[in-house]
N, C-alpha and C. Protein backbone atom coordinates (compact mmCIF):
# COMPACT_ATOMS: atom_id res chain seq x y z
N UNK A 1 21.07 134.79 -17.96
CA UNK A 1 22.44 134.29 -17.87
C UNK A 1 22.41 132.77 -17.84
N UNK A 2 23.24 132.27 -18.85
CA UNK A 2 23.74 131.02 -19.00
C UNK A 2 24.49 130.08 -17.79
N UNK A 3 25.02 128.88 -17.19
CA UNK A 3 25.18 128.15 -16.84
C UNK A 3 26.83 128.19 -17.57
N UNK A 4 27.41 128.12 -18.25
CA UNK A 4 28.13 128.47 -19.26
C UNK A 4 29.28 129.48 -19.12
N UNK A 5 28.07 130.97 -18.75
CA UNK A 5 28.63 132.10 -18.70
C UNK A 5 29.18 132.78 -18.09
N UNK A 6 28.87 131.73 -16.73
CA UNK A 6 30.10 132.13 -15.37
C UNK A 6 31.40 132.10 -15.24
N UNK A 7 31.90 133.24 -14.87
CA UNK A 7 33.51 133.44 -15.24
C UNK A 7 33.86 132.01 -13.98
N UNK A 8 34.92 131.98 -14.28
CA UNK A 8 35.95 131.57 -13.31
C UNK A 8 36.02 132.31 -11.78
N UNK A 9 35.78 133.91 -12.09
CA UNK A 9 35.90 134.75 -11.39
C UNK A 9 34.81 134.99 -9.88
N UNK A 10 33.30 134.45 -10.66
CA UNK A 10 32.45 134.37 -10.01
C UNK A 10 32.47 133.90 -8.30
N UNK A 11 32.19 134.35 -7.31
CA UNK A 11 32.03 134.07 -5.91
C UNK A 11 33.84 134.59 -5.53
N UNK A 12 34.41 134.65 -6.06
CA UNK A 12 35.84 135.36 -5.78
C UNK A 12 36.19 136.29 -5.18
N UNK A 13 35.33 137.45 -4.86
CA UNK A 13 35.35 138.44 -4.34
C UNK A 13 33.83 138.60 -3.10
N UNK A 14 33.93 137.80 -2.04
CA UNK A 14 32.78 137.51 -0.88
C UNK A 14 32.72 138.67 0.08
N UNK A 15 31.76 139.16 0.51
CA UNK A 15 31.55 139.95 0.78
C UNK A 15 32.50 140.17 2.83
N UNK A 16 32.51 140.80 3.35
CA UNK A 16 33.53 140.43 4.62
C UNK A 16 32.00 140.10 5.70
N UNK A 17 32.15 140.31 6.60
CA UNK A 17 31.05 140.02 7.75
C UNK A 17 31.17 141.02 8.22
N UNK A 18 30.40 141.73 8.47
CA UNK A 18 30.06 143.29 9.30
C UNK A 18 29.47 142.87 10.29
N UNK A 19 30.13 142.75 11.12
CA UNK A 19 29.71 142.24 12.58
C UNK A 19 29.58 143.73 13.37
N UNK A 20 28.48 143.99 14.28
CA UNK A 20 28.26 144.57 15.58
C UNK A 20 27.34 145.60 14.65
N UNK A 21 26.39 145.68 14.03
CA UNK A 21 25.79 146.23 13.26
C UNK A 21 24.49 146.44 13.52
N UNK A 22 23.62 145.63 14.46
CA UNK A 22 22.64 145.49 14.78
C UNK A 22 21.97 144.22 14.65
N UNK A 23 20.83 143.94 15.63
CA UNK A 23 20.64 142.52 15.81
C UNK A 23 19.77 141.90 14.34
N UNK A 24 18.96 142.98 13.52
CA UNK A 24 18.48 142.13 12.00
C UNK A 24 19.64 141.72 11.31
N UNK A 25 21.27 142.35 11.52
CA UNK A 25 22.42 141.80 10.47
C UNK A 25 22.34 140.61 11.00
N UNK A 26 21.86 139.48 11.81
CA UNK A 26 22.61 138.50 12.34
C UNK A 26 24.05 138.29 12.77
N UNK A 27 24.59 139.29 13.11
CA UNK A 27 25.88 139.64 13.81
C UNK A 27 26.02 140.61 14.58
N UNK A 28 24.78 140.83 15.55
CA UNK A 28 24.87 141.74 16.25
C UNK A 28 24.96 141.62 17.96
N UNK A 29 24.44 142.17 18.29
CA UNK A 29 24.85 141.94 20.21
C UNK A 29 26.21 141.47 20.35
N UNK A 30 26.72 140.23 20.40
CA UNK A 30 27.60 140.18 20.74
C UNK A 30 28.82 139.77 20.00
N UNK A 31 28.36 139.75 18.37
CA UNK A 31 29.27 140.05 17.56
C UNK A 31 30.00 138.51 17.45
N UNK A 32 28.64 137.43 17.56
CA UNK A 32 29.72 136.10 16.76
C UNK A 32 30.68 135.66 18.24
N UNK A 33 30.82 136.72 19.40
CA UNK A 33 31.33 135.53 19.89
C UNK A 33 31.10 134.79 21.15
N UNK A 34 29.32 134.75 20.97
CA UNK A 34 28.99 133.54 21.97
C UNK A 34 28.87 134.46 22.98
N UNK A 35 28.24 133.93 24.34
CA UNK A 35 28.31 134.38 25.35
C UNK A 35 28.82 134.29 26.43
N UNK A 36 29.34 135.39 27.36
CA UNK A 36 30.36 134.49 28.46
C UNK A 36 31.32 134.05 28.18
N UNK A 37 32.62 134.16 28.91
CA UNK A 37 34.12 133.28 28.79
C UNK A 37 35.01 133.89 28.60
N UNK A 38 35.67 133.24 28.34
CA UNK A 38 37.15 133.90 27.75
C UNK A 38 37.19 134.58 26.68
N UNK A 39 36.77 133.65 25.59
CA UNK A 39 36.44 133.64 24.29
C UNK A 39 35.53 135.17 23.77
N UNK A 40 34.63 135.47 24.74
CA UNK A 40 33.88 136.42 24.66
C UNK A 40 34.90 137.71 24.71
N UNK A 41 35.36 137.96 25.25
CA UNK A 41 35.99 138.73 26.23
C UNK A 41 37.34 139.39 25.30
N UNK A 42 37.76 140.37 25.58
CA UNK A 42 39.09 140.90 24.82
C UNK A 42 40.15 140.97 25.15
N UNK A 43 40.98 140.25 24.09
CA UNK A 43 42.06 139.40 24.24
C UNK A 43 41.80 138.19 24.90
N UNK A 44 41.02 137.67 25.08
CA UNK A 44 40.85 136.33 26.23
C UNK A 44 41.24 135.19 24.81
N UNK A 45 40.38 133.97 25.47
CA UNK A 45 40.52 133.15 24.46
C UNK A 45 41.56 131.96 25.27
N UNK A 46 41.71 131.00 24.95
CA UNK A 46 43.14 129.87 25.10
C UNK A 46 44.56 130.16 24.62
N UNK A 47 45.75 130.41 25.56
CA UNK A 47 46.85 130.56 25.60
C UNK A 47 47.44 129.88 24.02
N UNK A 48 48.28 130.10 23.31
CA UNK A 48 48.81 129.29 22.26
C UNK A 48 49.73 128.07 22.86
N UNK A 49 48.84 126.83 22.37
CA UNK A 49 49.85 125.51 22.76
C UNK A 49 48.87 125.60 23.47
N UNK A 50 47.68 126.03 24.14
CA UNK A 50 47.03 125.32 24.84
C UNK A 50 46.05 123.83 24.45
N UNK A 51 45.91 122.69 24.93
CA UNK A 51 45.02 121.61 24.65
C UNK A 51 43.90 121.54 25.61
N UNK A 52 43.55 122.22 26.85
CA UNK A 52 42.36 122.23 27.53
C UNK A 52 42.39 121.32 28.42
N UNK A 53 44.02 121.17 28.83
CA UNK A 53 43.87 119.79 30.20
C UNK A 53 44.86 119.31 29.07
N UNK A 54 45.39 118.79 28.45
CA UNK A 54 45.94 118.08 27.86
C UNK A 54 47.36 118.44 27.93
N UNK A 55 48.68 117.69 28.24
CA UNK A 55 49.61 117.96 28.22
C UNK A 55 50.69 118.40 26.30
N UNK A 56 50.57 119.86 26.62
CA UNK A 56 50.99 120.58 24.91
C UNK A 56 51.95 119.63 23.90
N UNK A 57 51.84 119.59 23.04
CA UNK A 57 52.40 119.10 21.90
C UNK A 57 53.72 118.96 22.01
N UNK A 58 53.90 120.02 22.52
CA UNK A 58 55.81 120.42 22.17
C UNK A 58 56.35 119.59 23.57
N UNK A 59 55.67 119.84 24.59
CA UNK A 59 56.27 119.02 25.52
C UNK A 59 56.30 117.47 25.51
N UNK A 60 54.61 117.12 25.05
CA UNK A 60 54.73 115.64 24.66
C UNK A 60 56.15 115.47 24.47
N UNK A 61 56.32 115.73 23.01
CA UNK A 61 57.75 115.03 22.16
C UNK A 61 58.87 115.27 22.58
N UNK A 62 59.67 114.37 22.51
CA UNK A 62 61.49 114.15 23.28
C UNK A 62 62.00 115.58 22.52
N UNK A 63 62.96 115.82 23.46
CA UNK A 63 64.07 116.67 23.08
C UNK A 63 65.11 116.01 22.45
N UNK A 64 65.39 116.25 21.04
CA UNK A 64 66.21 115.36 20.36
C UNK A 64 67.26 115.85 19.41
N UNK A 65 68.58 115.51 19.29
CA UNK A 65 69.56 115.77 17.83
C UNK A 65 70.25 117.41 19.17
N UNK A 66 71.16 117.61 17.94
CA UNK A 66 71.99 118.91 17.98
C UNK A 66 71.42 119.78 17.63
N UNK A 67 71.80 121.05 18.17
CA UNK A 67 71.41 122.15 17.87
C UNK A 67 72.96 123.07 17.34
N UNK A 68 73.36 123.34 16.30
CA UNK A 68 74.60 124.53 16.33
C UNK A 68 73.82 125.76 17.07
N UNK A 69 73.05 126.36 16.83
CA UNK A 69 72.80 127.84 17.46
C UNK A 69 73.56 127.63 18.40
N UNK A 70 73.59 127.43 19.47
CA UNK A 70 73.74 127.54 20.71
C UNK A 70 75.85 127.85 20.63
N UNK A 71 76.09 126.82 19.75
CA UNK A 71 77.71 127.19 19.74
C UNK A 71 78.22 128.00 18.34
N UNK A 72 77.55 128.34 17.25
CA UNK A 72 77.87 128.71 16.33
C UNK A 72 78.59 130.14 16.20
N UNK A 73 79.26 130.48 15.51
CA UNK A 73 80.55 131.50 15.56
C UNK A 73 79.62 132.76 14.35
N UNK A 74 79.14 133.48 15.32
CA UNK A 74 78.19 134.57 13.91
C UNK A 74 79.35 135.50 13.63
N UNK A 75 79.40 136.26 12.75
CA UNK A 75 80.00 136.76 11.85
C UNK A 75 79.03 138.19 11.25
N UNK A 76 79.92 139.48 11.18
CA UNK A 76 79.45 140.74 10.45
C UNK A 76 80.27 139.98 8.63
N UNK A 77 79.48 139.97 7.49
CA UNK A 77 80.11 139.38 6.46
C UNK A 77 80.44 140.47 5.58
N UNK A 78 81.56 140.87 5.25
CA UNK A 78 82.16 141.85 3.86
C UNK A 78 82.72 141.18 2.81
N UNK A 79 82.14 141.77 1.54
CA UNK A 79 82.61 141.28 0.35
C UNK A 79 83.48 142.11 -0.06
N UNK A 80 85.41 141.47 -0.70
CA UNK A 80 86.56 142.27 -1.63
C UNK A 80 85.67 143.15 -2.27
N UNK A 81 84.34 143.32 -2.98
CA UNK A 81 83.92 143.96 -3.76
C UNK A 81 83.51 144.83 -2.77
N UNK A 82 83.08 145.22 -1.87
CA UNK A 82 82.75 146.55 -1.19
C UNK A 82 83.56 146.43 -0.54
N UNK A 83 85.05 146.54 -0.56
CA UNK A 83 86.22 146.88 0.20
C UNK A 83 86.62 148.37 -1.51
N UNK A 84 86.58 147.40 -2.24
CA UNK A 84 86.91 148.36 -3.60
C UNK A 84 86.44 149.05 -3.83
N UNK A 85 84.72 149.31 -3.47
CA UNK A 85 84.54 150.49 -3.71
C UNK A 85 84.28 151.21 -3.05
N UNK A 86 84.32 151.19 -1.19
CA UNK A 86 84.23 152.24 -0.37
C UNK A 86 85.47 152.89 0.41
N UNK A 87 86.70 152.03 -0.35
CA UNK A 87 88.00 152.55 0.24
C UNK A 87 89.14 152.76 -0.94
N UNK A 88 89.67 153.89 -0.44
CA UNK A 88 90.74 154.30 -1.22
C UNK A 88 92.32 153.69 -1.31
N UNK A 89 93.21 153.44 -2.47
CA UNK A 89 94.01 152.93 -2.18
C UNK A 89 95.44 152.97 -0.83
N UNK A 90 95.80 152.20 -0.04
CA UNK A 90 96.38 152.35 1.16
C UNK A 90 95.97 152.57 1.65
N UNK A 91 94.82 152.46 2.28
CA UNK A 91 93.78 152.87 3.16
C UNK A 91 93.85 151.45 4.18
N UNK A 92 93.96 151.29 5.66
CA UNK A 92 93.48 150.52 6.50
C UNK A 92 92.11 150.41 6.88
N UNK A 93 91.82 149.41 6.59
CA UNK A 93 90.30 148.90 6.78
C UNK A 93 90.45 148.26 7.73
N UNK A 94 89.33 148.50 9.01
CA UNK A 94 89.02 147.41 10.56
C UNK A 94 87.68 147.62 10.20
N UNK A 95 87.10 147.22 11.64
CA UNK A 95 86.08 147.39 11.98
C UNK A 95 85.24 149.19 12.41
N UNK A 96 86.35 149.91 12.65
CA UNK A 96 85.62 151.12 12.79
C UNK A 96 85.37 151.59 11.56
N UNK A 97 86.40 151.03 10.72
CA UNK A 97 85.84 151.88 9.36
C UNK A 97 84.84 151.32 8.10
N UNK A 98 84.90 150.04 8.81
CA UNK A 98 83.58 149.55 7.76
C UNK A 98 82.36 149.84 8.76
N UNK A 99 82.24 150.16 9.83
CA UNK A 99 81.22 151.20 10.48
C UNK A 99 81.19 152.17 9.79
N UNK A 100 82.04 153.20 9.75
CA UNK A 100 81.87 154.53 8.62
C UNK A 100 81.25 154.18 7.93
N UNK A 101 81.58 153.41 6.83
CA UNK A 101 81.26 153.00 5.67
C UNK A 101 79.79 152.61 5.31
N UNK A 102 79.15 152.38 6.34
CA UNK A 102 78.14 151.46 6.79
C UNK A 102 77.87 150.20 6.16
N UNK A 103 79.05 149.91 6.00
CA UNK A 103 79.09 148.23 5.77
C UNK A 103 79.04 147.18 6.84
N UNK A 104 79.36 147.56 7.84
CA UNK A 104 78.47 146.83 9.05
C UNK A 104 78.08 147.31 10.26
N UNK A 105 77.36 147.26 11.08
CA UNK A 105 76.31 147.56 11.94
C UNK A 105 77.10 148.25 13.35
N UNK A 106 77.61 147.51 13.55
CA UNK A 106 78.24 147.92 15.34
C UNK A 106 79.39 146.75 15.25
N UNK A 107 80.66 146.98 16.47
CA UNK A 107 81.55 145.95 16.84
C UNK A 107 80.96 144.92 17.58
N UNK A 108 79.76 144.49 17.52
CA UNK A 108 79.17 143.23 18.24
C UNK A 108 80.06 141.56 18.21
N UNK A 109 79.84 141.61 16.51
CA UNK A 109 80.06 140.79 16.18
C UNK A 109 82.23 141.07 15.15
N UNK A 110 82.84 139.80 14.89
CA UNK A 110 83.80 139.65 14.62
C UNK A 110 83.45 139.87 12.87
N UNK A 111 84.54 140.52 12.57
CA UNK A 111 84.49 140.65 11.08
C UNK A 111 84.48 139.69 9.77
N UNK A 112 84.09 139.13 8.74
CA UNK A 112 84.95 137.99 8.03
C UNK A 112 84.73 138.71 7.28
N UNK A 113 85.96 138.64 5.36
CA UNK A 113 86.07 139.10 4.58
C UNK A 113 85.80 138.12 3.65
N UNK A 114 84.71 138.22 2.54
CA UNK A 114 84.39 137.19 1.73
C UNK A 114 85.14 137.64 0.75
N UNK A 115 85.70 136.60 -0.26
CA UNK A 115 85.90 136.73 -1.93
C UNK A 115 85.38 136.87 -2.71
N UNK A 116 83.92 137.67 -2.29
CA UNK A 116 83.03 138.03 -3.60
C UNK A 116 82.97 139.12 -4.84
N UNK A 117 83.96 138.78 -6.05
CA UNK A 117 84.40 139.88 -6.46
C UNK A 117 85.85 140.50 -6.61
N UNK A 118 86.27 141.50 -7.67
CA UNK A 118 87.20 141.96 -7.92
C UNK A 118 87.92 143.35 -6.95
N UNK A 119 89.58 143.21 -6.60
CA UNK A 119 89.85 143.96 -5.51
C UNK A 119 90.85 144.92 -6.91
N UNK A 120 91.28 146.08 -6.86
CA UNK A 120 92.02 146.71 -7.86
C UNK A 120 92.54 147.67 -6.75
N UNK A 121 92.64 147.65 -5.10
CA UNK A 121 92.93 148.62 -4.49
C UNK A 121 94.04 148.05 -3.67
N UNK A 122 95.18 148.15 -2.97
CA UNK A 122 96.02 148.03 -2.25
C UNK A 122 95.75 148.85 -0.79
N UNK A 123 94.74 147.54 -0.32
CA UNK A 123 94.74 147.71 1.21
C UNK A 123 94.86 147.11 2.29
N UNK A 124 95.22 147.76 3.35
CA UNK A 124 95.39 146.97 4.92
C UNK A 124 94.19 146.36 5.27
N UNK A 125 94.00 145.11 5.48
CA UNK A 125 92.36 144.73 5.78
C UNK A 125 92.77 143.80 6.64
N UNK A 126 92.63 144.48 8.64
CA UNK A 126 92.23 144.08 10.13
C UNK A 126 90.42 143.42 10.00
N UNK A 127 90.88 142.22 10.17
CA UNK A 127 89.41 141.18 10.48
C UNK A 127 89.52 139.92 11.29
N UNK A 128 88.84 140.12 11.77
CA UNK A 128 88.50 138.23 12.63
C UNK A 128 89.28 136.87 11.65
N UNK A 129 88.61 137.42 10.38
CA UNK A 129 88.60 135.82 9.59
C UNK A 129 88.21 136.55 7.77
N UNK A 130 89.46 135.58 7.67
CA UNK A 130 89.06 135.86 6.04
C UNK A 130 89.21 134.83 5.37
N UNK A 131 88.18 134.38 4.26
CA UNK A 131 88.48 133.49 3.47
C UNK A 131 89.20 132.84 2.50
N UNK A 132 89.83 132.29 2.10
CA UNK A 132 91.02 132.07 1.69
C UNK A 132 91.22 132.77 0.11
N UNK A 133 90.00 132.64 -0.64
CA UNK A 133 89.76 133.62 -1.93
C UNK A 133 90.32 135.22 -1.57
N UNK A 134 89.54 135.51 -0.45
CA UNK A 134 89.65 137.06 -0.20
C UNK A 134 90.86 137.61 -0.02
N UNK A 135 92.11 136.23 0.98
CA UNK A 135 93.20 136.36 1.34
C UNK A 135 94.12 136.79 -0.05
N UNK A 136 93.64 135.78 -0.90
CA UNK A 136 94.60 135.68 -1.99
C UNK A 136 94.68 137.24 -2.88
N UNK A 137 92.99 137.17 -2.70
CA UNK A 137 92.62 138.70 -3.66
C UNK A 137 93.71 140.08 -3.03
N UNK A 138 92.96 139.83 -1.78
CA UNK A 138 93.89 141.16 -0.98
C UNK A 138 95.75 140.91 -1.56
N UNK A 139 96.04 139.78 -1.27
CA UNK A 139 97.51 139.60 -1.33
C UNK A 139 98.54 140.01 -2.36
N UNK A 140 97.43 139.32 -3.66
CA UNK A 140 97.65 140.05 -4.91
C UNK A 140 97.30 141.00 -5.37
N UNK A 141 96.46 142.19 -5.06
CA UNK A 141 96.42 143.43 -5.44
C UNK A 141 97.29 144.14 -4.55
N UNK A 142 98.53 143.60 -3.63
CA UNK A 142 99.38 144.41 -2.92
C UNK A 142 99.03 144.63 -1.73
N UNK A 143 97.82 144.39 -1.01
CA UNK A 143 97.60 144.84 0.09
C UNK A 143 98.14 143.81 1.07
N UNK A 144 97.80 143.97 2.73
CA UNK A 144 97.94 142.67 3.47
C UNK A 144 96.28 142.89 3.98
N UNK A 145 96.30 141.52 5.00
CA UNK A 145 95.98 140.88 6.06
C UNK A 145 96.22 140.68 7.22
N UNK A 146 95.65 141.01 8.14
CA UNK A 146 95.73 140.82 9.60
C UNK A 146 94.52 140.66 10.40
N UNK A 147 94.78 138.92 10.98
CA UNK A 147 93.79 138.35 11.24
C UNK A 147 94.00 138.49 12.86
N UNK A 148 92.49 139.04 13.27
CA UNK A 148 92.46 139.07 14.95
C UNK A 148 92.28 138.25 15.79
N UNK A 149 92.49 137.85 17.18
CA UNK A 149 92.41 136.45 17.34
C UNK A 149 91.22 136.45 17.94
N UNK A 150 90.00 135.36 17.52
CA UNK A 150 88.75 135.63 18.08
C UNK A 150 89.06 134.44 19.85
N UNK A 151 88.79 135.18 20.57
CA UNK A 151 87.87 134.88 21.86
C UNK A 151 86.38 134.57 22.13
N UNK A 152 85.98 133.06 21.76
CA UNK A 152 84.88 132.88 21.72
C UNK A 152 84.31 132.44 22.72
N UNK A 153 84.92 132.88 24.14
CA UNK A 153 84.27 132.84 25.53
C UNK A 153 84.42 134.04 26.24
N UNK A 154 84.79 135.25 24.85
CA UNK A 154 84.75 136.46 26.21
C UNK A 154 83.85 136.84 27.12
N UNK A 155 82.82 136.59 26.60
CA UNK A 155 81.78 137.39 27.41
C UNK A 155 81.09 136.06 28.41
N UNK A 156 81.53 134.94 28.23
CA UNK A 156 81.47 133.72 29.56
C UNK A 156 82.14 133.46 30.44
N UNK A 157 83.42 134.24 30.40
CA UNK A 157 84.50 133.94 31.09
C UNK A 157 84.42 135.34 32.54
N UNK A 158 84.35 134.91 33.56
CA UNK A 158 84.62 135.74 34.48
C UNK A 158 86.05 136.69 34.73
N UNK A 159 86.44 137.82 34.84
CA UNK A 159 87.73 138.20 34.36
C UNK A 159 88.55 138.02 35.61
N UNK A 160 87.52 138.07 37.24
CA UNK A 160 88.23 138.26 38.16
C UNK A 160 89.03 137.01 38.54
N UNK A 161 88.20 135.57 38.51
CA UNK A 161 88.50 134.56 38.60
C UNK A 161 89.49 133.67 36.99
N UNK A 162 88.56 133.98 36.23
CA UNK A 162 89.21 133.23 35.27
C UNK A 162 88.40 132.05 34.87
N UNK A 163 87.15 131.87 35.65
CA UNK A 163 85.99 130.92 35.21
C UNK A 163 84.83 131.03 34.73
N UNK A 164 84.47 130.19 33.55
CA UNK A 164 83.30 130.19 33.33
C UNK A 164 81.87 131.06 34.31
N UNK A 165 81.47 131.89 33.40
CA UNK A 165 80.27 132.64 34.91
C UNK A 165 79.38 131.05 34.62
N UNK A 166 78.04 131.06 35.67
CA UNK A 166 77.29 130.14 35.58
C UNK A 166 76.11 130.63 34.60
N UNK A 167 75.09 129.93 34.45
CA UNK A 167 74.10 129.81 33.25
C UNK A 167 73.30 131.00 34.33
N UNK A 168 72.40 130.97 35.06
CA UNK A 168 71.32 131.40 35.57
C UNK A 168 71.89 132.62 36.19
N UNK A 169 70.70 133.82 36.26
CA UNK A 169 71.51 134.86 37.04
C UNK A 169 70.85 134.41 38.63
N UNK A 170 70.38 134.02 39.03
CA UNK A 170 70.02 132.98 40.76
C UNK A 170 71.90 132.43 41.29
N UNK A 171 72.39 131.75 40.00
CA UNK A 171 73.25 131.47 40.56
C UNK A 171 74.43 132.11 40.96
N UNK A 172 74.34 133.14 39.98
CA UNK A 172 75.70 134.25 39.29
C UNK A 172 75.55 135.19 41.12
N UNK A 173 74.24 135.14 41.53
CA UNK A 173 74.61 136.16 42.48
C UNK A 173 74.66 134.95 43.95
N UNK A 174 74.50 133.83 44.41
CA UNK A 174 75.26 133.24 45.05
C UNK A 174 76.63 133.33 45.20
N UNK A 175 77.10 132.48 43.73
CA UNK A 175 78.52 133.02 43.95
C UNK A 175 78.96 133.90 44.19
């Protein structure tokens, strides 16, 4: 064999390490990992983010900028186009029935109706929020709209008092 004649392919396919095989494989007894420690040991090893005494990376660096997560308004999303084809004409569409439908998951989250697509059905469509395309679509194929009013502190708001609960549950049971 030539110098030449070596594919590209050559050393591409390496063989794996058969470790714990016996001590002539050179990977035997203790299998590569050293003796003693953590490291040795199963599951052991250094925590992730650990530096060995060193204060971690992530803490080093400032906490910095905005975050939306924390206030952002999530949304179950439906497209006019699967309103058309999983409902019949005059049909009221909410949230229980795009559950049927299994067009969305559970009432967790608030509904929005996207404009993606052609509507040819005349229906009642109950949602959180609809987009102004979708509004128009629904409007003009005869159907309506009825938008629910979202409460985006229900589940922060204490019902007995009327206040904000607190962040921590330590504190929630003081009060």
């Amino acid at each position: 064999m030539m110098i030449h004649e070596i594919t590209a392919l050559a050393g591409a396919h390496k063989k794996r390490k058969r470790i714990g095989r016996g001590e002539s494989s050179g990977h035997g007894k203790t299998s590569g990992r050293g003796t003693k420690g953590s490291g040795a040991r199963a599951g052991g090893g250094p925590a992730f983010g650990s530096e060995g005494g060193n204060l971690p990376l992530f803490r080093r660096l400032p906490k910095r900028g905005f975050n939306n997560n924390y206030f952002a308004q999530k949304f179950s999303v439906v497209n006019v186009n699967d309103l058309n084809r999983f409902f019949q004409d005059g049909q009221t569409v909410d949230s229980a029935a795009l559950i049927s439908a299994h067009l969305i998951r559970d009432e967790k989250l608030p509904v929005k109706i996207l404009g993606d697509g052609q509507l040819s059905r005349k229906l009642h469509v109950v949602a959180g929020k609809f987009s102004k395309q979708a509004e128009k679509k629904i409007t003009d194929a005869g159907g309506s709209t009825k938008t629910l009013e979202l409460d985006r502190n229900k589940d922060k708001v204490n019902p007995k008092n009327g206040r904000f609960r607190p962040r921590h549950a330590e504190s929630e049971k003081k009060a």
